[in-house]
N, C-alpha and C. Protein backbone atom coordinates (compact mmCIF):
# COMPACT_ATOMS: atom_id res chain seq x y z
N UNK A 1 56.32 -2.60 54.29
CA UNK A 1 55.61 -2.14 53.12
C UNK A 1 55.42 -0.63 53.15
N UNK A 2 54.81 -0.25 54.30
CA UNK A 2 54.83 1.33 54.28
C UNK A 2 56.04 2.69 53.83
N UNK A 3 57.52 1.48 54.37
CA UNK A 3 58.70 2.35 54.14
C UNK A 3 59.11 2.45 52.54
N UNK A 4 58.40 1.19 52.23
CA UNK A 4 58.78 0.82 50.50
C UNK A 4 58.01 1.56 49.81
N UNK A 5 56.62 1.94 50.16
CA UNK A 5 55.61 3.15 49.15
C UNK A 5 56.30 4.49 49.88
N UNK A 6 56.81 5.26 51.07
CA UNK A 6 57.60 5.86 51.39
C UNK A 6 58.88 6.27 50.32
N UNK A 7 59.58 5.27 50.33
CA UNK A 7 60.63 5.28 49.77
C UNK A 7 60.07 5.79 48.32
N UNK A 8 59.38 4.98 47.52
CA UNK A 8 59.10 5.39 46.55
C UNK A 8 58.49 6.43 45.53
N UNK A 9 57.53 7.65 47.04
CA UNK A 9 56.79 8.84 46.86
C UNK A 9 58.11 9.89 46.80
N UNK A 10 58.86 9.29 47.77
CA UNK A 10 60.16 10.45 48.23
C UNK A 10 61.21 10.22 46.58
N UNK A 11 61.47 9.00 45.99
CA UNK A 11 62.04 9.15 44.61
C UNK A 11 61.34 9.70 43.55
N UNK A 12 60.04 9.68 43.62
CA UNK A 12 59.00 10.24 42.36
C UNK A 12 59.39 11.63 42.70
N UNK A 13 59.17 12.32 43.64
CA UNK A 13 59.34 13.93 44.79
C UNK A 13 60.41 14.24 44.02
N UNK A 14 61.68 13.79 44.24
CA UNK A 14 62.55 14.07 43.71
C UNK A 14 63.19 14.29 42.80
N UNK A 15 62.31 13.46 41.67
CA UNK A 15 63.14 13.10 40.52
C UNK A 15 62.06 14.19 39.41
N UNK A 16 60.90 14.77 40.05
CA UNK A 16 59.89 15.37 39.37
C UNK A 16 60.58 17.07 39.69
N UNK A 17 61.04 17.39 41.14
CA UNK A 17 61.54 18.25 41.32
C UNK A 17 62.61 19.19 41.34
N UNK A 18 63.53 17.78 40.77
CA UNK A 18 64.82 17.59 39.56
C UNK A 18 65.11 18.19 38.38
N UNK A 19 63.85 17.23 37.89
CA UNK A 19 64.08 18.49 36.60
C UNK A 19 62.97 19.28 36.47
N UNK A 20 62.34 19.73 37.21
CA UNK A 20 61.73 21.22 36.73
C UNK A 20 62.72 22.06 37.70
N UNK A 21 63.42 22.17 38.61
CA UNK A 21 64.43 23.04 39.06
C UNK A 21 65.34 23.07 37.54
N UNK A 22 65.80 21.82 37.13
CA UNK A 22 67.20 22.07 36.04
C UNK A 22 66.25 22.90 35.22
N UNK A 23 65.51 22.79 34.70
CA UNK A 23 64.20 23.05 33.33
C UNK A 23 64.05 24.84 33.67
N UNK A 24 64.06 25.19 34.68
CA UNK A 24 63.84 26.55 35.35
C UNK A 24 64.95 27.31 35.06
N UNK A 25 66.47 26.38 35.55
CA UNK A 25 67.24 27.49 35.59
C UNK A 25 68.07 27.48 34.05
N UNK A 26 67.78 26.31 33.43
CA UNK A 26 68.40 25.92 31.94
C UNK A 26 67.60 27.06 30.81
N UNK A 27 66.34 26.17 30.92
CA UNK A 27 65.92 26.90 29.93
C UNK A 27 64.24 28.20 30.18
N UNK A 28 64.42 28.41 31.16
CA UNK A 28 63.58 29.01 32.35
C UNK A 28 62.67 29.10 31.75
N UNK A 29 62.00 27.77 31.50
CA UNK A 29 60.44 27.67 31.82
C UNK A 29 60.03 27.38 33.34
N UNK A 30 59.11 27.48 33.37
CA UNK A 30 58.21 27.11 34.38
C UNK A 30 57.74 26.02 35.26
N UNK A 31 57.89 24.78 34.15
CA UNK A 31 57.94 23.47 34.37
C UNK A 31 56.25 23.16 35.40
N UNK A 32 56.10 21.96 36.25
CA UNK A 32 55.19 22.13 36.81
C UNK A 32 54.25 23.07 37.79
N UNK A 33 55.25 23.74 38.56
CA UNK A 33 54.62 24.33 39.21
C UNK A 33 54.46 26.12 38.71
N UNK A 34 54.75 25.63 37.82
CA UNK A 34 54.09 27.42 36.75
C UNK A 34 52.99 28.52 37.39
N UNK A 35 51.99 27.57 37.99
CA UNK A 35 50.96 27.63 38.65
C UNK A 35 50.93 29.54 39.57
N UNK A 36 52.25 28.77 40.19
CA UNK A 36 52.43 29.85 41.57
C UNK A 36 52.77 30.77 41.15
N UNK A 37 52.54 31.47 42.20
CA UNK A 37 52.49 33.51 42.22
C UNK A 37 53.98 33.30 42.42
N UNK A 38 54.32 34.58 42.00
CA UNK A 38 55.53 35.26 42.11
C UNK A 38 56.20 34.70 41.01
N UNK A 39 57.71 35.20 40.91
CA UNK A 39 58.35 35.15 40.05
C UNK A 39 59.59 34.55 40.39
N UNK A 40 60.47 34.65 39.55
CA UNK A 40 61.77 33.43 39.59
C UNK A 40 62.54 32.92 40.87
N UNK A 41 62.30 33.61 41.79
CA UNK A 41 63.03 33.28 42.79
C UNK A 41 62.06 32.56 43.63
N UNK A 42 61.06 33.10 44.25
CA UNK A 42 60.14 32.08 45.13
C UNK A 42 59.87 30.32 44.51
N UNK A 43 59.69 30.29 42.80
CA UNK A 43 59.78 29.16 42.22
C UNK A 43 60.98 28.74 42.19
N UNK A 44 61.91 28.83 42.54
CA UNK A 44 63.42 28.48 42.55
C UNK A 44 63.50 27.68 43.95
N UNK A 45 63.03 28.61 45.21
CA UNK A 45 63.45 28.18 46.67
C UNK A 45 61.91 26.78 46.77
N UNK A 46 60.80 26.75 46.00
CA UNK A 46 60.03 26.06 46.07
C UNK A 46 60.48 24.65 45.83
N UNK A 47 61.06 24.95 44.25
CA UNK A 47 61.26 23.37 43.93
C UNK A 47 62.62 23.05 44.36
N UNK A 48 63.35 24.16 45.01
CA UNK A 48 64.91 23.52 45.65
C UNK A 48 64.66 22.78 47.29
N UNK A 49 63.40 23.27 47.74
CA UNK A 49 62.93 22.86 49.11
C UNK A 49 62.09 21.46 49.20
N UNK A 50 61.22 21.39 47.79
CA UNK A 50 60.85 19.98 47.63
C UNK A 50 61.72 18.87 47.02
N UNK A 51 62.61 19.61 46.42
CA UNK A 51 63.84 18.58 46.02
C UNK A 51 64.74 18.22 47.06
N UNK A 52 65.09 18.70 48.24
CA UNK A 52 65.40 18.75 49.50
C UNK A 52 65.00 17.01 50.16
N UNK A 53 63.02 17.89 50.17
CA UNK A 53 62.40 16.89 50.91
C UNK A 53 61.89 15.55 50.28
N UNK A 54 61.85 15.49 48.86
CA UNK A 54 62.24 13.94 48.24
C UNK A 54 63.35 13.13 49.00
N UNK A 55 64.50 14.10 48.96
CA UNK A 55 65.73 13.31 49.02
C UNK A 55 65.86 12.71 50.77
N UNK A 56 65.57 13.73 51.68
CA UNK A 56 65.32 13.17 52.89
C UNK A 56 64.49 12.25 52.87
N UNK A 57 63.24 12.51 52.36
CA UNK A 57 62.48 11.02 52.22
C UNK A 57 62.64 9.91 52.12
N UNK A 58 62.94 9.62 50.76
CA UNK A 58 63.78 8.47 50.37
C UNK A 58 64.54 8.16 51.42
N UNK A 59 65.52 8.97 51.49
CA UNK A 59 66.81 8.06 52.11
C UNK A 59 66.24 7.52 53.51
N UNK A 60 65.60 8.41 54.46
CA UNK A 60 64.73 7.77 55.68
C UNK A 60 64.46 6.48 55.49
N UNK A 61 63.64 6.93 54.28
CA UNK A 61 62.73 5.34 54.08
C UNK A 61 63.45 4.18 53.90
N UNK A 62 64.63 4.42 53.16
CA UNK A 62 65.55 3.56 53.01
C UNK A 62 66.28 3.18 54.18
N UNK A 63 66.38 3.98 55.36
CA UNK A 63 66.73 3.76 56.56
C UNK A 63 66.52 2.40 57.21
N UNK A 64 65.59 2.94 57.22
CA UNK A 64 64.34 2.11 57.83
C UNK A 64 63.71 1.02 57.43
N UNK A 65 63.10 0.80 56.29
CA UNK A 65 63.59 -0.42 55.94
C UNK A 65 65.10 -1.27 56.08
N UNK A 66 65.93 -0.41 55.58
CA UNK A 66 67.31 -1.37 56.04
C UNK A 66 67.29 -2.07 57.36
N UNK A 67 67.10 -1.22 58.49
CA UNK A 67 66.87 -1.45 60.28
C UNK A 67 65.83 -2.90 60.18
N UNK A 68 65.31 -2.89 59.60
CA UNK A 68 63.65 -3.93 59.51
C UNK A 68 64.25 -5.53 59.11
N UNK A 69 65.44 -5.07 58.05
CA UNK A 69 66.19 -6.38 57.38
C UNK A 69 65.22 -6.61 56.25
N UNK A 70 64.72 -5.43 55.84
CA UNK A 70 63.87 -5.66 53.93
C UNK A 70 65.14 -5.12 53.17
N UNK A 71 66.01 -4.82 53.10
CA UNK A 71 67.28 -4.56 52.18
C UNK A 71 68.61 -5.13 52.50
């Protein structure tokens, strides 16, 4: 159960950090994390580093569960 809410924080991660990276460099808004200091590039390496760590997520989780015999 833990790898399956795992799995599933790491696809939300991803798929949120997806498109506000595309949304940034398409039509360069700001998207969620607007928030932060600096300017286009630090928000660029931000959401390219959490889009990163969705995707490792997930797939771990998916690991791991697989190893368990839940997939």
């Amino acid at each position: 159960m833990k790898y399956d809410v795992l799995q599933v924080l790491g696809m939300l991660l991803l798929a949120v950090c997806v498109q506000g990276l595309a949304r940034l460099l398409i039509d360069d808004k700001r998207g969620l994390l607007g928030g932060l200091p600096g300017g286009f590039a630090p928000l660029l390496v931000t959401y390219a580093v959490l889009t990163a760590v969705g995707l490792v997520l997930a797939g771990w989780a998916h690991t791991r569960a697989k190893a368990l015999g839940r997939r």
